[in-house]
Every structure is written in structure tokens, then in C-alpha cells.
Protein backbone atom coordinates (compact mmCIF):
# COMPACT_ATOMS: atom_id res chain seq x y z
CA UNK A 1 18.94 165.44 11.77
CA UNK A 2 20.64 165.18 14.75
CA UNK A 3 21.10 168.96 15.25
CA UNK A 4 17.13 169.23 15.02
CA UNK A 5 17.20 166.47 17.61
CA UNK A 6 19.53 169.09 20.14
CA UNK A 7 17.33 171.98 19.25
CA UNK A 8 14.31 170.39 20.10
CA UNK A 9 15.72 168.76 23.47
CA UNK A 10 16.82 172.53 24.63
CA UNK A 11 13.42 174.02 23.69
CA UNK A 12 11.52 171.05 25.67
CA UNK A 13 14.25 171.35 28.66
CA UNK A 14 13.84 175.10 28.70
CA UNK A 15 9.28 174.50 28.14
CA UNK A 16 9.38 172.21 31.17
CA UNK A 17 11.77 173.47 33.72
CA UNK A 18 10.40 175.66 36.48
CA UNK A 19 13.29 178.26 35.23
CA UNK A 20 12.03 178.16 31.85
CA UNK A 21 8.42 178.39 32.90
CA UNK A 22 9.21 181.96 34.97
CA UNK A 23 11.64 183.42 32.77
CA UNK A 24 12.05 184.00 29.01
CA UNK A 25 15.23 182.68 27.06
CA UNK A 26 16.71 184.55 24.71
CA UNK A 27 17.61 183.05 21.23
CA UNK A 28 19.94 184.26 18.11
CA UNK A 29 21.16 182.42 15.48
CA UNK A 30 23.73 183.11 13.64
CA UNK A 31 25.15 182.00 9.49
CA UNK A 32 28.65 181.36 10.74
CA UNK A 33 29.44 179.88 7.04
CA UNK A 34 28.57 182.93 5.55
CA UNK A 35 30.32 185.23 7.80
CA UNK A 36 33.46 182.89 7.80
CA UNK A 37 32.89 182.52 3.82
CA UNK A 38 32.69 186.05 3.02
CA UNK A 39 35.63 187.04 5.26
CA UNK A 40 38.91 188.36 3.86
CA UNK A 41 40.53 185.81 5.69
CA UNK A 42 38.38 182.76 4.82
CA UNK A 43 39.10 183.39 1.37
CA UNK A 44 42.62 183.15 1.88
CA UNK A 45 41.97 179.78 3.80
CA UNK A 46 39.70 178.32 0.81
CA UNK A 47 42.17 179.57 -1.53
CA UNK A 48 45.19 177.99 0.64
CA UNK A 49 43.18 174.34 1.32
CA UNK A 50 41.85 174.81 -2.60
CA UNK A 51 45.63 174.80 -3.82
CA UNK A 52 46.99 172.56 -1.35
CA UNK A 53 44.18 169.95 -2.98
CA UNK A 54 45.10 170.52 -5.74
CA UNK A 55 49.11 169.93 -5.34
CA UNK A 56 48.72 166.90 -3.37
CA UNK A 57 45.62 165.71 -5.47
CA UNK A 58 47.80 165.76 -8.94
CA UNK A 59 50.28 163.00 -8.22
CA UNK A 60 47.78 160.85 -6.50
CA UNK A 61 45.71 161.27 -10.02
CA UNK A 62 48.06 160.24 -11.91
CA UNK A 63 48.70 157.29 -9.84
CA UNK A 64 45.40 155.90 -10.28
CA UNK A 65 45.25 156.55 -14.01
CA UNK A 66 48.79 154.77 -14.10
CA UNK A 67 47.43 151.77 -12.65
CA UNK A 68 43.91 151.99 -14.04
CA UNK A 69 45.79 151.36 -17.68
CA UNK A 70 48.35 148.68 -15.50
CA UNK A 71 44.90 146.82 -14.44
CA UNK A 72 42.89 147.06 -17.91
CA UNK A 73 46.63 146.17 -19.96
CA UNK A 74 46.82 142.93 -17.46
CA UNK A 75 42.96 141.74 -17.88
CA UNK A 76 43.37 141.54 -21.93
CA UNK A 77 46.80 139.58 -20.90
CA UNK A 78 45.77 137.10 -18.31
CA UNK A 79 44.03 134.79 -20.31
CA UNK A 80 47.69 134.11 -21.73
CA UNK A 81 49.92 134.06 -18.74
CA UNK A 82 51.37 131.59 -16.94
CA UNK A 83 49.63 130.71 -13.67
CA UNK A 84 52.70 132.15 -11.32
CA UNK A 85 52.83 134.77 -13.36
CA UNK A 86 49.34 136.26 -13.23
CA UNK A 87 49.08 135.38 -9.42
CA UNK A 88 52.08 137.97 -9.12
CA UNK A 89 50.62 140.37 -11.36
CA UNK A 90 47.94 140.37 -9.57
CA UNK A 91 49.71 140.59 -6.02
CA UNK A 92 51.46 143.54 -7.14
CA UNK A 93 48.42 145.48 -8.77
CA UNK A 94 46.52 145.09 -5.58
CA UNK A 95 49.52 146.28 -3.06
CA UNK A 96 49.96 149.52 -6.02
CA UNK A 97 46.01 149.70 -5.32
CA UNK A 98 46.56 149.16 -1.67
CA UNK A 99 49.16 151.63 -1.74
CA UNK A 100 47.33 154.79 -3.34
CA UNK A 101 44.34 154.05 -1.25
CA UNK A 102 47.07 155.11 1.89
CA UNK A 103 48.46 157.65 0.00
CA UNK A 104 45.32 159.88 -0.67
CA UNK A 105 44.12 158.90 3.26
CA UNK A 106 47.26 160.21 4.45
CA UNK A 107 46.79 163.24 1.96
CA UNK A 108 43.53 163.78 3.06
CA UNK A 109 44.47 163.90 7.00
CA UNK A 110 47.28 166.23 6.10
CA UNK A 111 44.37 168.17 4.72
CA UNK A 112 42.56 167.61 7.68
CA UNK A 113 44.87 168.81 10.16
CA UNK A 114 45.67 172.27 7.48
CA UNK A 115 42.49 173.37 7.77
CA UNK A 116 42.35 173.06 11.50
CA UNK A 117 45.64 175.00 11.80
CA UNK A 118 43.95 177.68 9.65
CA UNK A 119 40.88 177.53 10.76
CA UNK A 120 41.33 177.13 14.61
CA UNK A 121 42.50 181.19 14.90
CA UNK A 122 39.67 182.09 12.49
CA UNK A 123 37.04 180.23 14.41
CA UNK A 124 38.67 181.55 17.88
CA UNK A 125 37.88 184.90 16.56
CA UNK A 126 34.43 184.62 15.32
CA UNK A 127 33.73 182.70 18.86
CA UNK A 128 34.88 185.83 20.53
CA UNK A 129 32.87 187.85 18.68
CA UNK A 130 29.71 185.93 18.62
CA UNK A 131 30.36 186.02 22.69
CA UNK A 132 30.52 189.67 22.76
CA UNK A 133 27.04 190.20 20.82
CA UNK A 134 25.15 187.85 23.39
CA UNK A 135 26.35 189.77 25.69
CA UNK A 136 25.04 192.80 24.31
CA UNK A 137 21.95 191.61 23.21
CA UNK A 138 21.74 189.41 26.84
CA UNK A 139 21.23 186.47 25.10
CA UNK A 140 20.36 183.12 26.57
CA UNK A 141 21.09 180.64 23.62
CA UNK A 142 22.55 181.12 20.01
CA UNK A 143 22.63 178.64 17.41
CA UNK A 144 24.46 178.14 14.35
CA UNK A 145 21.77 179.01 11.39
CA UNK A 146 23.14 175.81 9.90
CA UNK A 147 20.27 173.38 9.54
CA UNK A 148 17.65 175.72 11.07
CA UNK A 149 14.41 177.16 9.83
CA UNK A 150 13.97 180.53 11.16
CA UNK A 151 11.08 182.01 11.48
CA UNK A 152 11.26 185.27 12.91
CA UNK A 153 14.52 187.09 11.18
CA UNK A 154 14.77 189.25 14.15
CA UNK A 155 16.61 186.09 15.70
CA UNK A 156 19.24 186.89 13.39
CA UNK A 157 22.12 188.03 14.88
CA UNK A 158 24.57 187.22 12.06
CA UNK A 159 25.10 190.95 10.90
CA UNK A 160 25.85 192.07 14.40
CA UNK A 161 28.77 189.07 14.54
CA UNK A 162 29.89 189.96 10.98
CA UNK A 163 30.47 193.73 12.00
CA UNK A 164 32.39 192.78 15.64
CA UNK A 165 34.16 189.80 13.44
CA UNK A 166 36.10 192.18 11.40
């Protein structure tokens, strides 16, 4: 939604301006997903995060099944214990619950930050590239294809990247 909002704004920027009025921008788009899914090396990064997930996403699995039996064993129990005793129960069910819920965030910024580290290089590369075919082309404006309908597929520009990308 909001990138229609941006796309629109340029368009009606570039519609009203006197400079858009006397000269003609230039437009590509480009399917960075697809290039950056198809390459060699974004495999190997969507293999890497896939794995990394995975190993980080077993213990904290188990974890929660551990204390999703802890939780169901202590609510057929409670209606038998002492007071004290199911206040502390429940005190220390809710810091394990507390707990997890910090472990997985802090597993999923570790992810985070991963996938910038691999990514960052990637994307660096792909910028470069997509620089270098504006040039060529002399184009004014390219978007991501992300999002966008396009009409006229000689906007394209995504084969030209994917070629100067390798």
C-alpha cells in the first residue's frame, strides 16, 4: 500500500513539475527477488538462514512442548494444591513462559542480523549492477517490480540486471 502511495507521489511530482512537463522520464523496473532468488549465491544464503532456523528453532521447540505438558500437567493438579503452592507453580510457569518468549526474540534478531551480514554484499552487488543498466539505458527512475502492475513489459529491465549481476 504504501509503496503504491510513493509511486503515485513520483508520477504526480514528475506530471506537474515544469521539468516533468518538458522532458520525458525514463522508467524500469526491475524483479530484484527473482534475480536475488535464482542466484547461485542467494541459494547459498536461503540454504545458510534455512539451516540456521532450523538449529536455533529445535531447542526453542522443544522448550515450548516441555512446558506446554508442564502447563496442561499443573491445570489437572491445581484444583488439589495448596494455595502457596499453586501461586508458585504458577510464578515459575509464567517466568519459563517469559523466558522462551526472550529466547526465540533473541534467536530471531540473531537471525536478523545473519541475513543482513549475508545479504548486505549480495544486495551491494545487485545495486551496482542495477546502476550500471540505468546508465546504459539513461534511465530516469527504476523501481523494484515488487508490488507493481506493469503494463508495458518493455519497462522490464530485470534480464539486463540479471546478466550484469552475475
Amino acid at each position: 500500500m504504501f509503496g503504491w502511495f510513493i509511486v503515485l507521489a513520483a508520477a504526480a511530482l514528475l506530471a506537474f513539475s515544469p521539468a516533468g512537463a518538458a522532458a520525458q522520464v525514463k522508467i524500469g523496473v526491475v524483479d530484484v527477488n527473482d534475480i536475488i532468488g535464482k542466484s547461485p549465491e542467494g541459494k547459498r544464503i536461503q540454504d545458510t538462514l534455512k539451516r540456521k532456523m532450523e538449529e536455533m528453532g529445535r531447542p526453542l521447540e522443544q522448550r515450548r512442548q516441555e512446558l506446554a505438558r508442564q502447563i496442561e500437567e499443573f491445570e489437572k493438579q491445581k484444583g488439589v494444591m495448596k494455595e502457596d503452592a499453586r501461586k508458585r507453580k504458577e510464578e515459575e510457569l509464567q517466568k519459563k513462559a517469559s523466558d522462551l518468549q526472550k529466547s526465540a526474540q533473541e534467536a530471531d534478531k540473531a537471525l536478523a542480523k545473519l541475513q543482513e551480514q549475508e545479504l548486505g554484499p549480495l544486495m551491494k552487488k545487485l545495486e551496482q549492477a542495477v546502476e550500471a543498466v540505468a546508465n546504459e539505458e539513461k534511465l530516469d527512475l527504476v523501481l523494484p517490480k515488487a508490488g507493481i502492475f506493469v503494463r508495458n513489459k518493455n519497462l522490464d529491465i530485470t534480464e539486463k540486471v540479471r546478466a550484469r549481476f552475475k
